[in-house]
PDB file of N, CA and C in Angstrom:
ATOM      1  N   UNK A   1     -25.137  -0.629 -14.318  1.00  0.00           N
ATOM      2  CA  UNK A   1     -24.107  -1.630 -14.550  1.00  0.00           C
ATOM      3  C   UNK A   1     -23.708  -2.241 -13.209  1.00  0.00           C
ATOM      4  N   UNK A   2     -23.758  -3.599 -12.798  1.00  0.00           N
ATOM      5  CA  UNK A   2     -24.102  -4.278 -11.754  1.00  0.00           C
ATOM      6  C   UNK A   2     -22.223  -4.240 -11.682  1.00  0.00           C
ATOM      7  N   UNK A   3     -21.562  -4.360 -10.270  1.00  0.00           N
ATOM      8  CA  UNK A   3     -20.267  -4.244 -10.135  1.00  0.00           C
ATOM      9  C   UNK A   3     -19.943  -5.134  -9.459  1.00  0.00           C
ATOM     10  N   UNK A   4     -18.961  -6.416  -9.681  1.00  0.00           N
ATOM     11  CA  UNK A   4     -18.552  -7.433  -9.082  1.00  0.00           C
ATOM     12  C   UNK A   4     -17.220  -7.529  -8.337  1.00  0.00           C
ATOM     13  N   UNK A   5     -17.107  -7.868  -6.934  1.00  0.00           N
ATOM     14  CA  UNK A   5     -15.715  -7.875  -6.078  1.00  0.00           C
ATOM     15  C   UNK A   5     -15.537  -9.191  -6.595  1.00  0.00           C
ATOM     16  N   UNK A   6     -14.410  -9.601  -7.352  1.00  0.00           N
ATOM     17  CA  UNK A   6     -14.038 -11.026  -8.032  1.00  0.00           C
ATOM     18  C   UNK A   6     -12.456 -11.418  -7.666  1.00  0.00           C
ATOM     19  N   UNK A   7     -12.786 -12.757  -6.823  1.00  0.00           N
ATOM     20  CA  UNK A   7     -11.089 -13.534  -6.849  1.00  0.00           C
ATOM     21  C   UNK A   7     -10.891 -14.260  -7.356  1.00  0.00           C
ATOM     22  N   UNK A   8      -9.378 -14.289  -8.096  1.00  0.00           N
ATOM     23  CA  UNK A   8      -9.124 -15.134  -8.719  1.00  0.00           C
ATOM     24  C   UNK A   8      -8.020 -15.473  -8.305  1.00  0.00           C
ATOM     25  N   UNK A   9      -7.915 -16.951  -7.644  1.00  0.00           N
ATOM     26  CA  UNK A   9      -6.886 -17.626  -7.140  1.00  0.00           C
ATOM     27  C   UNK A   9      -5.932 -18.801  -7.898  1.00  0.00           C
ATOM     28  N   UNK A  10      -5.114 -19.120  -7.344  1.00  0.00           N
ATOM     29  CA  UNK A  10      -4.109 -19.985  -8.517  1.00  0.00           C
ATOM     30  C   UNK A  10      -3.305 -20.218  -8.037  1.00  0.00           C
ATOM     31  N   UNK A  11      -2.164 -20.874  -8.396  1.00  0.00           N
ATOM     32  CA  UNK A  11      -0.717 -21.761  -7.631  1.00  0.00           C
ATOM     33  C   UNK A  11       0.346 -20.756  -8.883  1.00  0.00           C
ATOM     34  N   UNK A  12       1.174 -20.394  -7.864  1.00  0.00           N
ATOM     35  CA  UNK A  12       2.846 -20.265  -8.740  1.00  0.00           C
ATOM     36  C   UNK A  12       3.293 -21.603  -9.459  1.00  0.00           C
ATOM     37  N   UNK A  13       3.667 -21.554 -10.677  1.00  0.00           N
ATOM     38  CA  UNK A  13       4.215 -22.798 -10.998  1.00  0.00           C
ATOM     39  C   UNK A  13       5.294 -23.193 -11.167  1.00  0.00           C
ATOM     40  N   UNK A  14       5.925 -23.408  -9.672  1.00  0.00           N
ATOM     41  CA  UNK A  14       7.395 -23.144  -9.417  1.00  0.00           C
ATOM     42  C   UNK A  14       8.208 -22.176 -10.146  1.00  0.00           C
ATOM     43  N   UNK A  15       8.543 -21.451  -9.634  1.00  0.00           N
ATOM     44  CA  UNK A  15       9.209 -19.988  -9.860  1.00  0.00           C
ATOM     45  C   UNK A  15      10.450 -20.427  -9.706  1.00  0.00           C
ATOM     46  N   UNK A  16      11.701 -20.005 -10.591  1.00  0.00           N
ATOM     47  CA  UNK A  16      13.009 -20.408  -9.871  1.00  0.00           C
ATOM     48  C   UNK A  16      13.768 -19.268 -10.355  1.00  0.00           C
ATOM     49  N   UNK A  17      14.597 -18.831  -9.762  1.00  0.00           N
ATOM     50  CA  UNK A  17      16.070 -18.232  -9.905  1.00  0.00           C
ATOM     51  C   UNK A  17      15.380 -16.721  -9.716  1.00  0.00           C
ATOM     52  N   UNK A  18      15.603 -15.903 -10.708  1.00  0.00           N
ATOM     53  CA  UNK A  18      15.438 -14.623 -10.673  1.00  0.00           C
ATOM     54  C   UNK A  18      13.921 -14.074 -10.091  1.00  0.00           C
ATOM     55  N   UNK A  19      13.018 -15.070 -10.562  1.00  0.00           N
ATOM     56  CA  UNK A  19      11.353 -14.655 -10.899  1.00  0.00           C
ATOM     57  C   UNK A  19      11.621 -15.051  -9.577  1.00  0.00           C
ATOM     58  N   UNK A  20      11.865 -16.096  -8.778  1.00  0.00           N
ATOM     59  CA  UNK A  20      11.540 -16.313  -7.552  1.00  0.00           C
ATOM     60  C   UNK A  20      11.797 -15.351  -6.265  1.00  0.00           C
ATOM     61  N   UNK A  21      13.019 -14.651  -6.742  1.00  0.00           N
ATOM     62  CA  UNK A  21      14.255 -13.483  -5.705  1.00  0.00           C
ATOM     63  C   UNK A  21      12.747 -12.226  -6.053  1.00  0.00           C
ATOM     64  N   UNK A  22      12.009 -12.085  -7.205  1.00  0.00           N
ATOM     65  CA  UNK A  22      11.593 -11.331  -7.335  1.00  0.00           C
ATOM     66  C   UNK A  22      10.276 -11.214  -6.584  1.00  0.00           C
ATOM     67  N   UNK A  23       9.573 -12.335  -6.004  1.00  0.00           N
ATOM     68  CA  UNK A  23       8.215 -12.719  -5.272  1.00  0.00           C
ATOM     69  C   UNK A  23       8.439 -12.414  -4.195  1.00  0.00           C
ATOM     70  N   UNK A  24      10.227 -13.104  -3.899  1.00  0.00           N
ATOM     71  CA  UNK A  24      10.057 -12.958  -2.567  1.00  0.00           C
ATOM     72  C   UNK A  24      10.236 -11.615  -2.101  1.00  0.00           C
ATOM     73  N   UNK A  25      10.887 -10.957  -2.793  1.00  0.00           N
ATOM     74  CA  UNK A  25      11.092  -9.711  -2.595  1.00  0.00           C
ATOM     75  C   UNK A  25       9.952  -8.591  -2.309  1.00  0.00           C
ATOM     76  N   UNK A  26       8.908  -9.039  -3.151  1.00  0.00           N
ATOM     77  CA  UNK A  26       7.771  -7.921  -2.995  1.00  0.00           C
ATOM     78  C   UNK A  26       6.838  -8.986  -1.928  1.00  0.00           C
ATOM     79  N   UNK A  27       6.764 -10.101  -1.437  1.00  0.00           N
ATOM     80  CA  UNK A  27       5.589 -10.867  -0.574  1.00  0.00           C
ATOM     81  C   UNK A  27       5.609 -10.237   0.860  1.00  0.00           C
ATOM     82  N   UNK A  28       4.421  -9.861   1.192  1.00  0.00           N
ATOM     83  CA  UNK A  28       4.374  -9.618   2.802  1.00  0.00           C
ATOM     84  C   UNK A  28       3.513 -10.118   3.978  1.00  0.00           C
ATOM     85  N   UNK A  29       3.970 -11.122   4.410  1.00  0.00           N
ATOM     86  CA  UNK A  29       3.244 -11.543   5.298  1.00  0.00           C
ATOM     87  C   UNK A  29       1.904 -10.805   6.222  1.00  0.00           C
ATOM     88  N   UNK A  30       2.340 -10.007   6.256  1.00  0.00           N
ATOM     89  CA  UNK A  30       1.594  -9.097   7.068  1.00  0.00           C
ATOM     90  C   UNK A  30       0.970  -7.593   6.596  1.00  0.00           C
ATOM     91  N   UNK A  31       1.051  -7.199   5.522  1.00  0.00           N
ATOM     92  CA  UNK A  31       0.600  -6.236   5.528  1.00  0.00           C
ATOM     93  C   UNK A  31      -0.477  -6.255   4.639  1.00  0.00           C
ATOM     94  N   UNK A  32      -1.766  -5.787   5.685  1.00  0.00           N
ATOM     95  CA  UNK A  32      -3.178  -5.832   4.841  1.00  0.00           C
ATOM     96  C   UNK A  32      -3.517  -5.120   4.067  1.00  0.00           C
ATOM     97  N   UNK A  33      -2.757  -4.340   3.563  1.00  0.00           N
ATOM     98  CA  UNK A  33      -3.346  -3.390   2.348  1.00  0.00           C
ATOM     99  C   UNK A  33      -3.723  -4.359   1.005  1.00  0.00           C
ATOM    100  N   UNK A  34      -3.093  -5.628   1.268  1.00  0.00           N
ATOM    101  CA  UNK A  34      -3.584  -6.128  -0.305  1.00  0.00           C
ATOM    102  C   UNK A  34      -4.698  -6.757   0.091  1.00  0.00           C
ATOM    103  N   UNK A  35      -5.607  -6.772   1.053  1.00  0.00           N
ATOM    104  CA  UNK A  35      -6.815  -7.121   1.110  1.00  0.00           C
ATOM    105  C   UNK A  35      -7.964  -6.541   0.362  1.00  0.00           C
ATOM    106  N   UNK A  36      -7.763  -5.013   0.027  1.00  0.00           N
ATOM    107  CA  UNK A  36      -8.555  -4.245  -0.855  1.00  0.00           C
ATOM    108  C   UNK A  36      -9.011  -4.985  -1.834  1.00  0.00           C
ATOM    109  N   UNK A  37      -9.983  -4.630  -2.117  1.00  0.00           N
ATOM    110  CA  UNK A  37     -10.322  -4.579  -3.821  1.00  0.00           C
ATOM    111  C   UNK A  37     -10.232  -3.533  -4.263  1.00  0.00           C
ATOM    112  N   UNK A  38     -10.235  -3.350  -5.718  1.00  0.00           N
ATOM    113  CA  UNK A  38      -9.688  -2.126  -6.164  1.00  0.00           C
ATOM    114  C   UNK A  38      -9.997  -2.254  -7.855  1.00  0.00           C
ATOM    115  N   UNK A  39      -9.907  -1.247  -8.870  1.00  0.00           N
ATOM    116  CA  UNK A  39     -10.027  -1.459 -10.258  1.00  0.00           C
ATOM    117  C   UNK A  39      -8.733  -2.468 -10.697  1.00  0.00           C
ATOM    118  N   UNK A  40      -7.561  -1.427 -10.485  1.00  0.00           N
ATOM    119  CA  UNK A  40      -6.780  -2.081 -11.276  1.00  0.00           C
ATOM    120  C   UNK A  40      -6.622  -3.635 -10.908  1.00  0.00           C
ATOM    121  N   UNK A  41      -6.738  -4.183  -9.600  1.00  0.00           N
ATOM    122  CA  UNK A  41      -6.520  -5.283  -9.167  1.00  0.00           C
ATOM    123  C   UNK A  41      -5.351  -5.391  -8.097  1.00  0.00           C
ATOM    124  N   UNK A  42      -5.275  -6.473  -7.088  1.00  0.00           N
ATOM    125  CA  UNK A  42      -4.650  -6.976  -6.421  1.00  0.00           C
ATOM    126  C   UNK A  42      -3.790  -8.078  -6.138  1.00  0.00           C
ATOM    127  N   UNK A  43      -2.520  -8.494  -5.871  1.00  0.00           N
ATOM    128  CA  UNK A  43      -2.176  -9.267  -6.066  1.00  0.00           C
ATOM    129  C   UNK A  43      -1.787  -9.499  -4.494  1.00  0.00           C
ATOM    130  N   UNK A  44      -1.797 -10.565  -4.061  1.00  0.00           N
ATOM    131  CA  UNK A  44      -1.234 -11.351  -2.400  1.00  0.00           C
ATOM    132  C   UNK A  44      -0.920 -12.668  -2.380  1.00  0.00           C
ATOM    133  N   UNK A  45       0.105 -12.833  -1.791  1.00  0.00           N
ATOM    134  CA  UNK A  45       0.538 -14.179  -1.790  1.00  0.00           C
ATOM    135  C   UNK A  45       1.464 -13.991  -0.400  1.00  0.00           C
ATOM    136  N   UNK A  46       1.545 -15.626   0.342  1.00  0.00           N
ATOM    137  CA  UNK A  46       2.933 -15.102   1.349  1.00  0.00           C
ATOM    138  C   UNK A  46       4.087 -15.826   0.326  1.00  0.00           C
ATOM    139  N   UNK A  47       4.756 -16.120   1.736  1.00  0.00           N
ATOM    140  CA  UNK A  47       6.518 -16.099   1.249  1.00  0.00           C
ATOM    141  C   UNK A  47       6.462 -17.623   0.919  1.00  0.00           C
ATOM    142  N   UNK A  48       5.929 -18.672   1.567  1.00  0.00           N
ATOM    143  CA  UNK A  48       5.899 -19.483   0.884  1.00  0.00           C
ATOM    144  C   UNK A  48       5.713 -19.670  -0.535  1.00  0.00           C
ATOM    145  N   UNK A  49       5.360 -19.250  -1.225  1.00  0.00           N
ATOM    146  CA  UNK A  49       4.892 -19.089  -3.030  1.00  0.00           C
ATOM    147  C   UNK A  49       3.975 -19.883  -3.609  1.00  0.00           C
ATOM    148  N   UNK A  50       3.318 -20.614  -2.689  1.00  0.00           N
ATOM    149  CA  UNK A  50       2.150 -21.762  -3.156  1.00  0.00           C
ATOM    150  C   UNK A  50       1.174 -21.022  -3.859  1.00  0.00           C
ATOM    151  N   UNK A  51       0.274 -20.907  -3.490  1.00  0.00           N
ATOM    152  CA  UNK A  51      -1.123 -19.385  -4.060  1.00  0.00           C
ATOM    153  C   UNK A  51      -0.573 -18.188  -4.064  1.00  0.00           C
ATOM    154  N   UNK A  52      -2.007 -17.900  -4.860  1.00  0.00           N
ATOM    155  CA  UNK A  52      -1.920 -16.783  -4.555  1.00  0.00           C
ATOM    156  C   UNK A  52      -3.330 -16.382  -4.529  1.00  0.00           C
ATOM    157  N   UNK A  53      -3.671 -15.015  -5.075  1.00  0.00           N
ATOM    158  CA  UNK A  53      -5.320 -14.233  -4.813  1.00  0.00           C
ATOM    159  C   UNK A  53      -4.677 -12.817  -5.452  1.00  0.00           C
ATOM    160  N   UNK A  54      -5.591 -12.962  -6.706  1.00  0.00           N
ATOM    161  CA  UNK A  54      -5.517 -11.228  -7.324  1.00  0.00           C
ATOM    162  C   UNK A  54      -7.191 -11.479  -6.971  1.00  0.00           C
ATOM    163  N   UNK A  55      -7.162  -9.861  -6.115  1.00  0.00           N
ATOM    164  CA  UNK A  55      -8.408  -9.194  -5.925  1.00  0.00           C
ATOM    165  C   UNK A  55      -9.048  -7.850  -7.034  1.00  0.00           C
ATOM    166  N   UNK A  56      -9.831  -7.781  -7.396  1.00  0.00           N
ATOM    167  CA  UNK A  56      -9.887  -6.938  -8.278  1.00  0.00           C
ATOM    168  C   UNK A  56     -12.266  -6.496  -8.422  1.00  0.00           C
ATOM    169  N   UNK A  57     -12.157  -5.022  -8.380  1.00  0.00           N
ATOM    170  CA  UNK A  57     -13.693  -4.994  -9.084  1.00  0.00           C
ATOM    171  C   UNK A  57     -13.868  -4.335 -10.181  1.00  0.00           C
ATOM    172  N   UNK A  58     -14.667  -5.470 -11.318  1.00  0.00           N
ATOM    173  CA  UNK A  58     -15.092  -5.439 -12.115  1.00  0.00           C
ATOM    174  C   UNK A  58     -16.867  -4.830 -12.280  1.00  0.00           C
ATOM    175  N   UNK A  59     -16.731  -3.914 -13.521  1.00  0.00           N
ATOM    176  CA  UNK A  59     -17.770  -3.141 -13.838  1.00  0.00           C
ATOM    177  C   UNK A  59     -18.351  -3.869 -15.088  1.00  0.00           C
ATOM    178  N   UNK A  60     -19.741  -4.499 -15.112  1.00  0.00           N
ATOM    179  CA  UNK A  60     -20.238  -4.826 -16.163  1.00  0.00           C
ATOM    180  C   UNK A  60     -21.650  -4.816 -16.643  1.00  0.00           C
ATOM    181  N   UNK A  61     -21.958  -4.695 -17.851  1.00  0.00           N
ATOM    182  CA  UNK A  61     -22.949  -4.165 -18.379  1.00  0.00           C
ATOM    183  C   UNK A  61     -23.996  -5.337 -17.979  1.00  0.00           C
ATOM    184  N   UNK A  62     -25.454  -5.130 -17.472  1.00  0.00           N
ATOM    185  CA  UNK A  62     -26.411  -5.675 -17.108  1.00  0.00           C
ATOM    186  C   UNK A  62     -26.652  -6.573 -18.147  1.00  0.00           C
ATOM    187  N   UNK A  63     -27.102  -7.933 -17.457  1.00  0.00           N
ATOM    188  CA  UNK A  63     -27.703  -8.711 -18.164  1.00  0.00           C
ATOM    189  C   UNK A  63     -27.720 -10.040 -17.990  1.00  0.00           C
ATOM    190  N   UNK A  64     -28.174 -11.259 -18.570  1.00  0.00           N
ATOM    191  CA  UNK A  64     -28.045 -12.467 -17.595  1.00  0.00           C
ATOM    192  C   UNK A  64     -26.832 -12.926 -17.925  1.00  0.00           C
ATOM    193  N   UNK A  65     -25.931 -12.660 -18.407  1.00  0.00           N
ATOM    194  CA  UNK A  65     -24.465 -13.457 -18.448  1.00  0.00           C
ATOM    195  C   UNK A  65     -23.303 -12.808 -17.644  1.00  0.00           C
ATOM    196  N   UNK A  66     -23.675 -11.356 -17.020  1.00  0.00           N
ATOM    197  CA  UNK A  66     -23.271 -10.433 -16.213  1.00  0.00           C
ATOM    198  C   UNK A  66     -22.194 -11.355 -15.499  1.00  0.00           C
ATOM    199  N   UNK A  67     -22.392 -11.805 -14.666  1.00  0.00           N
ATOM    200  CA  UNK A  67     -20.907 -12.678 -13.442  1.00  0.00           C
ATOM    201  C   UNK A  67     -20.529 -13.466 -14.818  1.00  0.00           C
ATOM    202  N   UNK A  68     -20.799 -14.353 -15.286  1.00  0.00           N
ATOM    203  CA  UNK A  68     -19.951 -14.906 -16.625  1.00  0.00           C
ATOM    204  C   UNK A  68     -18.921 -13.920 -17.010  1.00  0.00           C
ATOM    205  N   UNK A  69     -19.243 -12.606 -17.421  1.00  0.00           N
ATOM    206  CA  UNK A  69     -18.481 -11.504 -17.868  1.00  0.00           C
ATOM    207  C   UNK A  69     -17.601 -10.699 -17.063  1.00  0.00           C
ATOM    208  N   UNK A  70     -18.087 -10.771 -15.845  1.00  0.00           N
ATOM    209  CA  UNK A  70     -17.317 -10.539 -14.742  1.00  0.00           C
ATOM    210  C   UNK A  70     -15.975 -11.703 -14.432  1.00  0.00           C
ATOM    211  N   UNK A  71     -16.181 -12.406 -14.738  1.00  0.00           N
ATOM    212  CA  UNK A  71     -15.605 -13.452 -14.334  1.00  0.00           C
ATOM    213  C   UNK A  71     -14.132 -13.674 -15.070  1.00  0.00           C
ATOM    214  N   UNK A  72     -14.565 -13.762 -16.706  1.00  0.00           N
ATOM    215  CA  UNK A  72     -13.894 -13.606 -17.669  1.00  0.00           C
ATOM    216  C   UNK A  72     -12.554 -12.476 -17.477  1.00  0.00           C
ATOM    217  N   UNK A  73     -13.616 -10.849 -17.205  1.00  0.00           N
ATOM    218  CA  UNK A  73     -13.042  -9.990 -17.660  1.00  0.00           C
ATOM    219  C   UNK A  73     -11.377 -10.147 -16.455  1.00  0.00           C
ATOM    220  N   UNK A  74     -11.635 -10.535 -15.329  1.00  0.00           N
ATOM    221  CA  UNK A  74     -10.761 -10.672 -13.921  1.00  0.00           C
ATOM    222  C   UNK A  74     -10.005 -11.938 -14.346  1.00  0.00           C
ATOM    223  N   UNK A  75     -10.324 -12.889 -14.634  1.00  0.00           N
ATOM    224  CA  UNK A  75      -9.058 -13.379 -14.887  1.00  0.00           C
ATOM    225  C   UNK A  75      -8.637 -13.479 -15.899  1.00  0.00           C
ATOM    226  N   UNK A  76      -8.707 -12.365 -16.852  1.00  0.00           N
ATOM    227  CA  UNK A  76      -7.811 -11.626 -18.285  1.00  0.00           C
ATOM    228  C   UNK A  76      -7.039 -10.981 -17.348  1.00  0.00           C
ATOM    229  N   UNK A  77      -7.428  -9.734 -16.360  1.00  0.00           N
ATOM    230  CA  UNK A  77      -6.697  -9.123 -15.628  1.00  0.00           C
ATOM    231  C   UNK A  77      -5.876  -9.862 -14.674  1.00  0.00           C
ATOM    232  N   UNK A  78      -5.855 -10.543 -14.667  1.00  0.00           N
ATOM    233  CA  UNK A  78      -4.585 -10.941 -13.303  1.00  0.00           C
ATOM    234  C   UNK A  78      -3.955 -12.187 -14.503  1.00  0.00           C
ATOM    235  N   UNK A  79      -4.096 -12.998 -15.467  1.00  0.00           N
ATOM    236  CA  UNK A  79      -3.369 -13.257 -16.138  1.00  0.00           C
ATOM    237  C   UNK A  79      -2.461 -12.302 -17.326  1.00  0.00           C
ATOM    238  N   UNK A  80      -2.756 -11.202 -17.638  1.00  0.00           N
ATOM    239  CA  UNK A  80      -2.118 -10.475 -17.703  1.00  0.00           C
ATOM    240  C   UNK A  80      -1.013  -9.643 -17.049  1.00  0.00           C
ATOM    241  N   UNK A  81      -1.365  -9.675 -15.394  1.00  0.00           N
ATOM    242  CA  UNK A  81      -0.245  -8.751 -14.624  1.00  0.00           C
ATOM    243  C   UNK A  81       0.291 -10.165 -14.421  1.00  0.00           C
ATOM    244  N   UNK A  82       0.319 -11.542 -14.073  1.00  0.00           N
ATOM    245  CA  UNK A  82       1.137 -12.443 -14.086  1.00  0.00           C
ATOM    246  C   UNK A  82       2.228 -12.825 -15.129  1.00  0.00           C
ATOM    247  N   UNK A  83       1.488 -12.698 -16.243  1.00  0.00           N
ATOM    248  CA  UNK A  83       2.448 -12.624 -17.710  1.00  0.00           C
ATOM    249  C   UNK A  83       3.158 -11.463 -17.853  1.00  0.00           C
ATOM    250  N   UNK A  84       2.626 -10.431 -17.719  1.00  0.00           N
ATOM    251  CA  UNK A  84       3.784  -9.211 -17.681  1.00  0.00           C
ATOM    252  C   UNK A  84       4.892  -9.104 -16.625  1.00  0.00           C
ATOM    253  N   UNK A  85       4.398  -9.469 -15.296  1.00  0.00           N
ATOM    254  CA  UNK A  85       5.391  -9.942 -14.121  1.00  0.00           C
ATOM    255  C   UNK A  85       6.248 -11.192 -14.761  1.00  0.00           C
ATOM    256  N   UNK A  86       5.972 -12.317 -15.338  1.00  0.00           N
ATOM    257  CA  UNK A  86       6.981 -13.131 -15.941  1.00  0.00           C
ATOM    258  C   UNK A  86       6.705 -14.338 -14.448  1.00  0.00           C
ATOM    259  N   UNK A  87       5.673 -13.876 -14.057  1.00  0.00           N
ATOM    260  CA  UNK A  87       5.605 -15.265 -13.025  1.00  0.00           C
ATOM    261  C   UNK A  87       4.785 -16.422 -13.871  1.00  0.00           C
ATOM    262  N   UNK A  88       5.305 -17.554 -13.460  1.00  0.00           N
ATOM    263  CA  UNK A  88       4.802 -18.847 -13.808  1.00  0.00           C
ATOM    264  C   UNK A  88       3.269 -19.146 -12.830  1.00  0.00           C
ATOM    265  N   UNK A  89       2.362 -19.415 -13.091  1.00  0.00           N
ATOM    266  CA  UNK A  89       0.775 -19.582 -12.590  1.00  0.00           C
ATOM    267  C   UNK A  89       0.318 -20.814 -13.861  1.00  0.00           C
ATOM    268  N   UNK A  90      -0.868 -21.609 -12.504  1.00  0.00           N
ATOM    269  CA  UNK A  90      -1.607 -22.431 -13.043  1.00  0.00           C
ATOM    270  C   UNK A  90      -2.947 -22.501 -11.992  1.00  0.00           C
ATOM    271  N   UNK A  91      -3.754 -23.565 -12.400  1.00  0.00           N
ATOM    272  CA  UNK A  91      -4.966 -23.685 -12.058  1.00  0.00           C
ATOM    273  C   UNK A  91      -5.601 -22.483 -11.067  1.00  0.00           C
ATOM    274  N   UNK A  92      -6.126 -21.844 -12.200  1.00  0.00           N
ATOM    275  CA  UNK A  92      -6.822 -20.300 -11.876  1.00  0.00           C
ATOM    276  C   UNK A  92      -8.027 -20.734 -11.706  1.00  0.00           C
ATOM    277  N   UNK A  93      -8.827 -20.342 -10.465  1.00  0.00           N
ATOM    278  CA  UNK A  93     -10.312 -20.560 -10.266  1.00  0.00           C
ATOM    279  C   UNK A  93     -10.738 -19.292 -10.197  1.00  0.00           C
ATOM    280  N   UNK A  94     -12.156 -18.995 -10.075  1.00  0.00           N
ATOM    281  CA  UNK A  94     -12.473 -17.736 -10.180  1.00  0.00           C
ATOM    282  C   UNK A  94     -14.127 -17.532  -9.212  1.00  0.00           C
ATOM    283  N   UNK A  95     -14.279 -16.454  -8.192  1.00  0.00           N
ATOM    284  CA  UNK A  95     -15.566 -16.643  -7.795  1.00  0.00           C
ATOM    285  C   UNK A  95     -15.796 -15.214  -7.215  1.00  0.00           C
ATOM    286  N   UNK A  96     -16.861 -14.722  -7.737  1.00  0.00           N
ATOM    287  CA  UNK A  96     -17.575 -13.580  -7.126  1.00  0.00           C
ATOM    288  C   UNK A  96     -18.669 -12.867  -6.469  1.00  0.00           C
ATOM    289  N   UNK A  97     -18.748 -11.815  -5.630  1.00  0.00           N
ATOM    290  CA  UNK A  97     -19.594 -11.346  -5.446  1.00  0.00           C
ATOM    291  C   UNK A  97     -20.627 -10.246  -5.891  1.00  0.00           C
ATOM    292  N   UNK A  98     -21.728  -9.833  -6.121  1.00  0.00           N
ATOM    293  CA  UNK A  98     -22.025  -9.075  -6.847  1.00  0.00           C
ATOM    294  C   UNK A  98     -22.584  -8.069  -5.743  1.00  0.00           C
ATOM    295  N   UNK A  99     -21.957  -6.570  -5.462  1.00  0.00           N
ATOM    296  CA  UNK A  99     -22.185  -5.819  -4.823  1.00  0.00           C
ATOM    297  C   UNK A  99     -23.926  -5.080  -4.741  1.00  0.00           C
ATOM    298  N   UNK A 100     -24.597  -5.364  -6.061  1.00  0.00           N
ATOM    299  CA  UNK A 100     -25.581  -5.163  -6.234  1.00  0.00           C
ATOM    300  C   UNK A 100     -26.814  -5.537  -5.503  1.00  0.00           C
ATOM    301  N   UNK A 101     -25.973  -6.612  -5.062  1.00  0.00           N
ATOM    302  CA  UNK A 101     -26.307  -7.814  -4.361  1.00  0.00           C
ATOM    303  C   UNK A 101     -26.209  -8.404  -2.525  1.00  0.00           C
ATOM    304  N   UNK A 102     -25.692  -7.300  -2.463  1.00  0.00           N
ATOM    305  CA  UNK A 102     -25.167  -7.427  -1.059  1.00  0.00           C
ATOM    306  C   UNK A 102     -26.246  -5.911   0.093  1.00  0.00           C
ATOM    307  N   UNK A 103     -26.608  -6.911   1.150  1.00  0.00           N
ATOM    308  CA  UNK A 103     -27.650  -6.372   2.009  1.00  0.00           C
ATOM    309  C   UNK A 103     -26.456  -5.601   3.178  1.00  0.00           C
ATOM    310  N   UNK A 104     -27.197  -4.553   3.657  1.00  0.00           N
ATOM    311  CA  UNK A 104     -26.067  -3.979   4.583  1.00  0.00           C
ATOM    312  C   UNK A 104     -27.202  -3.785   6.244  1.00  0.00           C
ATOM    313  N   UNK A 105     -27.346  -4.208   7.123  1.00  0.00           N
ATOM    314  CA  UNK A 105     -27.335  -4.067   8.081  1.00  0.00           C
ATOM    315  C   UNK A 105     -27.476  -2.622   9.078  1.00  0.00           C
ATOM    316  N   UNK A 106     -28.876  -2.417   9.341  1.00  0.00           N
ATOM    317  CA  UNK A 106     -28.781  -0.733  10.003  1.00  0.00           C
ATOM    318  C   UNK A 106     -29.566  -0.874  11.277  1.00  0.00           C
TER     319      UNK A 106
END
C-alpha cells in the first residue's frame, strides 16, 4: 500500500469574534513542530489568518487511482478537523507526494 505525504492548503474565511480569539490563540509563529507529517494530520497557519496547510500521511491501497484517493481521503481529513474546530475555510487545493516514490541519496 503506496503511502502519500499530502497538503492541503486553503484560506480562513474570515473568522470573527470568538472562532477568531480561538486561532489566534493556538497560532505560532515559530514553532516547527507543525511541520511534521503525521496520521492524524496537521494543522499551521500564522497569526495573520490568511492560509493555512493541514499536513497529514495518507495510506492507500495500490492501484492507478492511488494519489486520486490519497488526495480525496486528506482533504475529508482536514475538512473535517476545520468543521469540528468551527473555523470558516475556502478554496482547498490539494498536492502530494508519494513516498514510494521518493529516491534517498547514500
Amino acid at each position: 500500500m503506496p503511502t502519500y505525504r499530502v497538503l492541503v492548503r486553503g484560506k480562513f474565511d474570515r473568522p470573527a469574534g470568538a472562532v477568531r480569539e480561538k486561532l489566534l490563540a493556538n497560532a505560532s509563529d515559530d514553532d516547527l513542530s507543525g511541520l511534521a507529517f503525521g496520521e492524524p494530520g496537521t494543522l499551521t497557519y500564522s497569526r495573520h489568518l490568511g492560509g493555512f496547510t493541514f499536513r497529514v500521511l495518507v495510506e492507500v491501497p495500490a492501484g492507478g487511482d492511488a494519489q486520486r484517493r490519497a488526495h480525496e481521503e486528506a482533504e475529508l481529513r482536514a475538512m473535517e478537523l476545520l468543521d469540528r474546530e468551527g473555523y470558516p475555510y475556502r478554496d482547498l487545493t490539494v498536492g502530494s507526494t508519494c513516498l514510494d516514490d521518493v529516491r534517498t541519496a547514500r
